[in-house]
Protein backbone atom coordinates (compact mmCIF):
# COMPACT_ATOMS: atom_id res chain seq x y z
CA UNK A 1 25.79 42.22 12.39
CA UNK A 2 23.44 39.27 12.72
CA UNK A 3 20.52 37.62 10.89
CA UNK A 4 17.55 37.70 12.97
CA UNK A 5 13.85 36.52 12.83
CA UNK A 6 11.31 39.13 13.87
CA UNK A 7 7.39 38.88 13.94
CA UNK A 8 5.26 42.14 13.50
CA UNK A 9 2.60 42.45 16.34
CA UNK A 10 0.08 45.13 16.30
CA UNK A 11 0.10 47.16 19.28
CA UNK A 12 -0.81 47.15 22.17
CA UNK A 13 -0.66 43.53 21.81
CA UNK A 14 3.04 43.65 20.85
CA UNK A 15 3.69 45.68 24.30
CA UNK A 16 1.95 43.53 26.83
CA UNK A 17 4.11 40.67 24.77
CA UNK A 18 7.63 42.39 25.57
CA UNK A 19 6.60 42.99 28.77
CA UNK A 20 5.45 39.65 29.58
CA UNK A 21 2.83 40.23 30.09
CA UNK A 22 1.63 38.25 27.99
CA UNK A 23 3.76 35.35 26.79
CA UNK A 24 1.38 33.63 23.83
CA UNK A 25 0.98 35.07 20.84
CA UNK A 26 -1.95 33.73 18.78
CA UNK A 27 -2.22 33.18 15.20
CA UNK A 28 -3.72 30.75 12.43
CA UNK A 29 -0.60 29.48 11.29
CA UNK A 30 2.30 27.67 13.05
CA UNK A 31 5.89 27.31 12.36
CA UNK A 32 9.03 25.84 13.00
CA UNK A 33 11.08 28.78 13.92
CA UNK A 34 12.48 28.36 16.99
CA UNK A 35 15.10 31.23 19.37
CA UNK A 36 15.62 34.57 19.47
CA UNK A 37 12.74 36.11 17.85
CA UNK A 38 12.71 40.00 17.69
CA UNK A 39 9.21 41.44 18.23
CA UNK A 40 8.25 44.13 15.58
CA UNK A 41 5.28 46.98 16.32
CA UNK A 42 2.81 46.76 13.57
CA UNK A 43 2.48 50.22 12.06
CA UNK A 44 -1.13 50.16 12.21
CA UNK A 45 -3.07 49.41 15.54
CA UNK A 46 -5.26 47.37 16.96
CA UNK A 47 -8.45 49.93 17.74
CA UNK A 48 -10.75 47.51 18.85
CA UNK A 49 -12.54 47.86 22.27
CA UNK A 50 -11.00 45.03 23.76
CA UNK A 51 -7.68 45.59 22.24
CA UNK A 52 -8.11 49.17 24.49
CA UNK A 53 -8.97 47.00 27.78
CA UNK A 54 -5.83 44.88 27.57
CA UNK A 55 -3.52 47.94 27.13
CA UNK A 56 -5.09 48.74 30.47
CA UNK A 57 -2.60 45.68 32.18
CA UNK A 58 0.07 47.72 30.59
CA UNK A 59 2.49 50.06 33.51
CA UNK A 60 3.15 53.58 32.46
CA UNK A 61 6.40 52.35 30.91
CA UNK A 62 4.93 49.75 28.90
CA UNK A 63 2.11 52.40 27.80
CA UNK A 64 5.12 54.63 26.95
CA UNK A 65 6.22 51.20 24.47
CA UNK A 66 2.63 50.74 23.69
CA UNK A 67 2.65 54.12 21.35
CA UNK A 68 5.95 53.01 19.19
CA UNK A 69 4.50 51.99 15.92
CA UNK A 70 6.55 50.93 12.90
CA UNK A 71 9.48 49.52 14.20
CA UNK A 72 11.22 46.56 17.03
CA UNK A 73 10.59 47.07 20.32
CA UNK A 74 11.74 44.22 22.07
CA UNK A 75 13.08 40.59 21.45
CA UNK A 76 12.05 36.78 23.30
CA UNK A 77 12.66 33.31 22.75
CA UNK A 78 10.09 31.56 20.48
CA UNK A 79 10.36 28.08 22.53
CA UNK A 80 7.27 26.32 21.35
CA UNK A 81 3.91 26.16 20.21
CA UNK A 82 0.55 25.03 21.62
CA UNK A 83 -2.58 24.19 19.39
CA UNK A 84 -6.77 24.79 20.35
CA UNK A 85 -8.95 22.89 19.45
CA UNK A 86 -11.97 24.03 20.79
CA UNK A 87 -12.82 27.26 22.69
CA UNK A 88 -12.68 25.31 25.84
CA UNK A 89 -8.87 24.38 24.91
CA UNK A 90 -8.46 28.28 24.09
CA UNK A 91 -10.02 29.41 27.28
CA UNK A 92 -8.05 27.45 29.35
CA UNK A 93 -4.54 29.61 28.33
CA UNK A 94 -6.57 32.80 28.31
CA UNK A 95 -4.30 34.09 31.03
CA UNK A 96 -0.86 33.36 28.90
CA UNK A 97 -2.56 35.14 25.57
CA UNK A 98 -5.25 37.36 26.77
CA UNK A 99 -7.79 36.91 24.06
CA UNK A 100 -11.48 36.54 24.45
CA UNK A 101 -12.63 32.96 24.16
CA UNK A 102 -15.02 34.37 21.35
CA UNK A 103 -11.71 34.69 19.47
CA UNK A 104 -11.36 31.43 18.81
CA UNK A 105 -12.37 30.04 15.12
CA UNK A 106 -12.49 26.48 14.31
CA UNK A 107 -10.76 24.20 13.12
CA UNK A 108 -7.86 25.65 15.16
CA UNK A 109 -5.48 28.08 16.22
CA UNK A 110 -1.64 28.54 17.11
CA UNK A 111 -0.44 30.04 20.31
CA UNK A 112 3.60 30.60 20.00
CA UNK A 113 4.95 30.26 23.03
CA UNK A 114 8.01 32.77 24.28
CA UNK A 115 9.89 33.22 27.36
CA UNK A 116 13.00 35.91 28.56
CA UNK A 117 10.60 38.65 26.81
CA UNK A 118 12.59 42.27 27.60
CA UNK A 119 12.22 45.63 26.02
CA UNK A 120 14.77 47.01 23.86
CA UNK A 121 15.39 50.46 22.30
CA UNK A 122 12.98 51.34 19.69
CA UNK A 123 14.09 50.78 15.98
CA UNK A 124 12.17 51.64 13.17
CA UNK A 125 11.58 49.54 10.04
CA UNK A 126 9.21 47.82 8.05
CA UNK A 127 7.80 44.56 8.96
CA UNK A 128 5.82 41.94 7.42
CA UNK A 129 2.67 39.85 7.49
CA UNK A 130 4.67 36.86 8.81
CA UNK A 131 8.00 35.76 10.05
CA UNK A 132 10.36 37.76 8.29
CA UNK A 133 14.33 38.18 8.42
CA UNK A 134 16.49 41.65 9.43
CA UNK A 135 19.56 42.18 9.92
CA UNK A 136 20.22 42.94 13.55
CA UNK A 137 23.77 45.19 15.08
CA UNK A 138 22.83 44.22 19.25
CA UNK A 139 26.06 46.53 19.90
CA UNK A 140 24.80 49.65 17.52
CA UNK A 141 21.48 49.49 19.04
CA UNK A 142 22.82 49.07 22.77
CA UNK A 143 24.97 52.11 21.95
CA UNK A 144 22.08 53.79 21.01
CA UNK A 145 20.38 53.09 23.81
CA UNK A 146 22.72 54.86 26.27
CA UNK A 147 23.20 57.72 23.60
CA UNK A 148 19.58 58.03 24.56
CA UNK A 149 19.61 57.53 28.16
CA UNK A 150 17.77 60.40 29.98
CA UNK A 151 20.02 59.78 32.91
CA UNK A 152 23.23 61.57 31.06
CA UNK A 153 21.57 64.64 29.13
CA UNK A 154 22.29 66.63 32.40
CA UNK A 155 25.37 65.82 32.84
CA UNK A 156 28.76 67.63 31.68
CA UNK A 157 31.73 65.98 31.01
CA UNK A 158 34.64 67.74 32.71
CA UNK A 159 37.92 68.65 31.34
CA UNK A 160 41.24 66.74 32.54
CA UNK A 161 44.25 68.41 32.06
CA UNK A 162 47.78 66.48 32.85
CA UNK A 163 50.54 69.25 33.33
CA UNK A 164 54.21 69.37 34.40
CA UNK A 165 54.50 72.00 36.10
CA UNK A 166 53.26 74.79 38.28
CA UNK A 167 52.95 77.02 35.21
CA UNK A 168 51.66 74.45 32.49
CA UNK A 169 48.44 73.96 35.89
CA UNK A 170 48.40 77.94 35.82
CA UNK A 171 47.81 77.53 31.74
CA UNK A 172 45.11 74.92 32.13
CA UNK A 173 43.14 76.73 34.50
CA UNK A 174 42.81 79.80 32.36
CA UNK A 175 41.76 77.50 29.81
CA UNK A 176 38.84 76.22 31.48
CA UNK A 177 39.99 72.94 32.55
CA UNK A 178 38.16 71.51 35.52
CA UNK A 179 40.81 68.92 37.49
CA UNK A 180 44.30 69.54 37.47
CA UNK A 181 46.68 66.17 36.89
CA UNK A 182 50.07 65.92 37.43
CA UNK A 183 52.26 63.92 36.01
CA UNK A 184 55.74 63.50 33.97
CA UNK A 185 55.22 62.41 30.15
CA UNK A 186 59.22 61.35 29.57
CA UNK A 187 58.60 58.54 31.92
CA UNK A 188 55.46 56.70 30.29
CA UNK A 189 51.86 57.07 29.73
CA UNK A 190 51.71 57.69 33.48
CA UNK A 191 55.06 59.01 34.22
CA UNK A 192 55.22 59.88 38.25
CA UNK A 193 56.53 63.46 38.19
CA UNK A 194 58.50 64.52 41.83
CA UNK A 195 57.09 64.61 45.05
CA UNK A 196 58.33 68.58 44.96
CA UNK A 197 56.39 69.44 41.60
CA UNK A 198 53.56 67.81 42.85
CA UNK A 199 53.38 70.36 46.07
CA UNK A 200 54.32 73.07 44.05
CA UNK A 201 51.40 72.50 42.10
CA UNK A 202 48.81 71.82 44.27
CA UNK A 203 50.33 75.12 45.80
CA UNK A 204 49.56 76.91 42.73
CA UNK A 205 46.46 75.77 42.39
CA UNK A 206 45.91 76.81 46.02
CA UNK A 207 42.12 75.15 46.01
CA UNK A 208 40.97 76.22 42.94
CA UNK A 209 40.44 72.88 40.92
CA UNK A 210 40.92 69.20 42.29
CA UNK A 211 44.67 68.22 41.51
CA UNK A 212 45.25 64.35 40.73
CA UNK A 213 48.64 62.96 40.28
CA UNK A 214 50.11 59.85 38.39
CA UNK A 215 52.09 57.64 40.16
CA UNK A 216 53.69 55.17 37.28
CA UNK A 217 53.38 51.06 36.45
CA UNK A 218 52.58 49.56 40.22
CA UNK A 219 54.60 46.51 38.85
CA UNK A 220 57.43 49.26 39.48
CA UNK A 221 56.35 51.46 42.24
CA UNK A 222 54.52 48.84 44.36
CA UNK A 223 57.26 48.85 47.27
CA UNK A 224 56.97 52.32 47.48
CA UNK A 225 54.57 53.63 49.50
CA UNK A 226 52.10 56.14 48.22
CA UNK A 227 53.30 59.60 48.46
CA UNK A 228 51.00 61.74 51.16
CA UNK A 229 50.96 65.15 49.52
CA UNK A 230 48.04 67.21 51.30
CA UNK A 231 45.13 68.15 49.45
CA UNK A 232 45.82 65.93 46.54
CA UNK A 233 42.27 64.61 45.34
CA UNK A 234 42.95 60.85 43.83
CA UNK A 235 46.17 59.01 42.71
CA UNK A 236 46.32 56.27 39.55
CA UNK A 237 48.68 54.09 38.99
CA UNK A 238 49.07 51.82 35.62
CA UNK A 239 48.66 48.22 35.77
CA UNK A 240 51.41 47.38 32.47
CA UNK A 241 53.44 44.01 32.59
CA UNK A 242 51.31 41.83 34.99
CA UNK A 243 50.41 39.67 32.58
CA UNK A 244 54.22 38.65 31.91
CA UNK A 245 54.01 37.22 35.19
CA UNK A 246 51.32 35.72 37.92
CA UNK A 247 47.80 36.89 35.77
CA UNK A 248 46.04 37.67 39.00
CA UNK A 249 49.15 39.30 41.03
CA UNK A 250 47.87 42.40 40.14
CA UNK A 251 44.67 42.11 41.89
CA UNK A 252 46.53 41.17 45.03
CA UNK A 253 49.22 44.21 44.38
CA UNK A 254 46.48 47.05 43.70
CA UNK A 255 44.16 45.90 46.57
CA UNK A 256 47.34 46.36 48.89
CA UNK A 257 48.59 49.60 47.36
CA UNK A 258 44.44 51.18 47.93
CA UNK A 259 45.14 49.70 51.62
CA UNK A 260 48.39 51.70 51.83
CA UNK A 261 46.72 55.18 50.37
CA UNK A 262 43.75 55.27 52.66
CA UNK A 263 45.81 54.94 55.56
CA UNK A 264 48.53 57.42 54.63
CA UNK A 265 46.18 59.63 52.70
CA UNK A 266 42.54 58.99 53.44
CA UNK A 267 41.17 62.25 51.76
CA UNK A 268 43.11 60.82 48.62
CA UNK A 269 40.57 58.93 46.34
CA UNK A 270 42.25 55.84 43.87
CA UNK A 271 41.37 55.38 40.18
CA UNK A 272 41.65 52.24 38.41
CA UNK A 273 43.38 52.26 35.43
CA UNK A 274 42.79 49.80 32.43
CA UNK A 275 44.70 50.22 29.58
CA UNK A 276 42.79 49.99 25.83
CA UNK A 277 46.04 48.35 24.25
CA UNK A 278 46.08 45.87 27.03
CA UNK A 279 47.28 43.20 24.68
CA UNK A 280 50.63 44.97 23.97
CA UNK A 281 50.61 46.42 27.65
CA UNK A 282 50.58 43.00 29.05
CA UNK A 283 48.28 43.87 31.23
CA UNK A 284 44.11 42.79 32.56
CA UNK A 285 41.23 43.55 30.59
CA UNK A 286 39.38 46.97 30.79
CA UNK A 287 36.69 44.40 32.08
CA UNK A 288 38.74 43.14 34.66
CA UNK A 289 39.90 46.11 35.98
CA UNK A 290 36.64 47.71 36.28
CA UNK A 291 35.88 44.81 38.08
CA UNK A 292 38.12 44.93 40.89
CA UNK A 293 37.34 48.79 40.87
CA UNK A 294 33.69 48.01 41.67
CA UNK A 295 34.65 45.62 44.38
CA UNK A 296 37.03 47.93 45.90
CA UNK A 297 34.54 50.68 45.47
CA UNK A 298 37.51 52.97 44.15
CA UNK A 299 37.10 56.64 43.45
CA UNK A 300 37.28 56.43 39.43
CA UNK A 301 37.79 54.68 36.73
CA UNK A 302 39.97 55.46 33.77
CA UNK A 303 40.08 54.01 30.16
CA UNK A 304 43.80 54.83 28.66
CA UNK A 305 46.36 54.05 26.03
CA UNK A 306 49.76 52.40 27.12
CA UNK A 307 52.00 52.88 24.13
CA UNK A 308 51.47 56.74 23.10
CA UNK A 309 52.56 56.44 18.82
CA UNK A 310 49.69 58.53 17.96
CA UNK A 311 46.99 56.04 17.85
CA UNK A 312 43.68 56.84 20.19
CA UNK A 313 41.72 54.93 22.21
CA UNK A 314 39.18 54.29 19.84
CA UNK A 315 41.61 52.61 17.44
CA UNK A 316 42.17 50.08 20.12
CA UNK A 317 38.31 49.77 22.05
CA UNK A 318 35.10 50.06 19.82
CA UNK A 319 33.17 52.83 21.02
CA UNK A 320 30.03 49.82 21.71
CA UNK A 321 33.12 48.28 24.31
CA UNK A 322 33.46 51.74 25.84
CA UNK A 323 29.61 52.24 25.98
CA UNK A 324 29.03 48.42 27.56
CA UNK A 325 31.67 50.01 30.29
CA UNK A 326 30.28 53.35 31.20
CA UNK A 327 26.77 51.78 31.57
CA UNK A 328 28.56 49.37 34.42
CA UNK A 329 29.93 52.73 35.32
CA UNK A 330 26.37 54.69 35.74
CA UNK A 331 24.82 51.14 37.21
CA UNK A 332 27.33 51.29 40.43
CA UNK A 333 27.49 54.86 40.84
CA UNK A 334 31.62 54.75 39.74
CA UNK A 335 32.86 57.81 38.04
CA UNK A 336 34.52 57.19 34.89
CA UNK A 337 37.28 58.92 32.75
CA UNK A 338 38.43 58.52 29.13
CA UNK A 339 41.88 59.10 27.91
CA UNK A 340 43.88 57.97 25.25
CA UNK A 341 45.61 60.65 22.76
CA UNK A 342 42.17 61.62 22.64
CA UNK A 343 41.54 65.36 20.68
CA UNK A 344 38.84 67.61 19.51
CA UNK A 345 37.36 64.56 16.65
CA UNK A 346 37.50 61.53 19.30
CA UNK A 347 35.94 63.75 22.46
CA UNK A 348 33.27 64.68 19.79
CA UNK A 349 32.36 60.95 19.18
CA UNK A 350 32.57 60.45 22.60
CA UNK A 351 30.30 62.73 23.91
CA UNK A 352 27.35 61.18 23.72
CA UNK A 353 28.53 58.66 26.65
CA UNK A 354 29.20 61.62 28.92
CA UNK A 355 32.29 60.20 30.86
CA UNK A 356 32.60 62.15 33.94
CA UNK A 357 35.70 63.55 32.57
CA UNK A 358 37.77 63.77 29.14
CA UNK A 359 41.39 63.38 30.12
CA UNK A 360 44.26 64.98 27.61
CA UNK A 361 47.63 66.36 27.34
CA UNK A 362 48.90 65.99 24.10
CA UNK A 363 46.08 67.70 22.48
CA UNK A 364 46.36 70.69 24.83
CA UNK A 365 50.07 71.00 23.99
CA UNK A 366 51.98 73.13 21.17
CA UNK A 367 51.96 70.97 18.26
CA UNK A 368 50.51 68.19 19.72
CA UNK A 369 53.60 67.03 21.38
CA UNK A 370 53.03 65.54 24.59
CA UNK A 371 56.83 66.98 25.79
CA UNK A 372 56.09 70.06 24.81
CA UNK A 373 54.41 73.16 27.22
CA UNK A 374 50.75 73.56 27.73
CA UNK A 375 48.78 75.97 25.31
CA UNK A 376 46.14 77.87 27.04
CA UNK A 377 44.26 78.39 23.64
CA UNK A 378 43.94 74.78 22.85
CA UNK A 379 42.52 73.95 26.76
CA UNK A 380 40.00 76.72 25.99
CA UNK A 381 39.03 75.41 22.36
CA UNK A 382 38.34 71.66 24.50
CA UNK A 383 36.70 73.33 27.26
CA UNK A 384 34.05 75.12 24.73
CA UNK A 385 33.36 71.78 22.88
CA UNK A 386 32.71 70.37 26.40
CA UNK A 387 30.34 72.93 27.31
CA UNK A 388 28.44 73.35 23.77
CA UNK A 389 28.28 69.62 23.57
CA UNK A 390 25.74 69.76 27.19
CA UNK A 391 23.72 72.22 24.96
């Protein structure tokens, strides 16, 4: 949370201004504020006939910002300020402040001079007469931005569900859950279970749901070549303990290890991993991974928690940090799953970001033990939030 300066503009004047286009803003009065001025929407008007013409410069989007009243609408840097004269003097920047020469009134007037004008998501609140001072969360309204995004109110976040076994998938898919994920909790957050339980699952599944399989730390299982298990829709592995070593070895190592999967297992898609806790993982930066995901144009990616002790992942990444990363997500097209000891309270939080999927296990298991065997009941009670949440 930041002090800002804001000025209140009536509209449509305040519009064409966020838009750019217009980039002078006239008044009587000059000052010596100078930055990051927010631009406020007066809540009354301008009705005047030539106030009408201008808004005629505006595009259907900025008519759409032209109609917010009573609240910010955008933000620019104040870097300057000219002063007329004369009308002549006025005249000449008619095409940076689009007034009327006729508006000009001796002795003089102030055009404030901005630059990087953008929109940003409506806020309401009062303004004032002059410059006045607010205090401004860039991260809260960013969130709400994307909470808002028309782009995600169709979509449904799927449900994840990491089993065991052949019988903890047959559980899951009763419940409702939409991918099937393999994997063995007693050997880590993404504990490789056996090549055999991975066939007998897909087997089980026999087509029914996508099946995804962990395949543990590549620091430990880079030697090993991928596993080529048929019908097996994307692989992960985690990315812990890099950072105890070469910082950048593990671009090198995952690179290689995607190399190695689509030519064993080309139908097999790779998610990057990035750990929330990747301070006490020792391992790159959610941003870093998803970086090397986008240049690698990888199947998924996939926010988790390393050390499972019952914290989530929204003790360790602020849900504005998530949000910043799923809009990187929606920009290049890259699916994105959440995980993290995440249950029924996070996923509700969540949900306005509509990850492509929710990824869980200990919430789906008896007593919320990640050892212990999948409960069909507690898939279907995730799997209803899911689907009343797209409502």
């Amino acid at each position: 949370m930041a002090t800002q300066y804001a000025l209140s503009v009536k509209q449509p004047w305040a519009a064409l201004l966020v838009h750019g286009v217009k980039t002078v803003e006239v008044r009587r009065w000059t000052t010596r504020v100078r930055g990051r001025v927010l631009i406020h929407a007066a809540r009354v008007p301008d009705d005047r006939p030539e106030a009408l013409q201008a808004r005629t410069r505006l595009s259907r989007e900025g008519s759409e910002t032209a109609q917010l009243l009573g609240g910010i609408i955008g933000v620019g840097e104040l870097t300057g300020h000219r002063t007329y004269r004369s009308r002549e003097e006025f005249q000449a920047d008619q095409v940076y402040h689009l007034n009327h020469p006729s508006w000009f009134e001796p002795p003089q007037l102030h055009g404030l001079v901005f630059t990087n004008l953008r929109v940003l998501p409506f806020h309401p609140c009062p303004g004032w007469m002059r410059f006045f001072k607010m205090e401004w969360d860039e991260a809260a309204v960013s969130l709400a931005s994307l909470f808002s995004d028309k782009t995600l109110s169709h979509r449904r976040p799927q449900l994840l569900v990491s089993v065991r076994n052949a019988a903890e998938a047959e559980a899951a898919m009763a419940g409702g859950a939409d991918l099937i994920d393999v994997k063995e909790p007693e050997r880590g957050p993404l504990g490789a279970a056996d090549c055999g339980i991975v066939t007998e699952v897909i087997a089980q599944v026999a087509g029914r749901r996508p099946v995804s399989a962990a395949l543990g730390e590549l620091l430990d299982s880079f030697w090993k070549k991928p596993a080529v298990v048929p019908q097996l829709a994307y692989t992960k592995w985690g990315l812990a303990g890099f950072q105890r070593h070469l910082p950048l070895f593990w671009q090198w190592e995952l690179t290689h290890a995607v190399q190695q999967l689509a030519e064993i297992n080309p139908a097999c898609k790779a998610v990057a991993v990035a750990y929330a806790d990747w301070e006490p993982a020792q391992a790159p930066t959610p941003d870093e991974v998803l970086t090397l995901a986008l240049q690698l144009r990888l199947g998924a990616f996939l926010i988790d928690t390393w050390h499972k002790d019952g914290s989530t992942l929204l003790d360790w990444l602020p849900i504005s940090a998530i949000a910043r990363l799923r809009k990187r997500c929606l920009t290049e097209n890259l699916p994105m799953a959440l995980a993290g000891s995440l249950g029924p309270a996070e996923i509700q939080t969540l949900l306005p970001l509509r990850p492509d999927w929710f990824a869980v296990r200990g919430a789906v298991c008896q007593g919320r033990r990640r050892g212990a065997a999948i409960d069909e009941g507690k898939v279907r009670q995730l799997a209803t939030l899911l689907k009343a949440g797209n409502t």
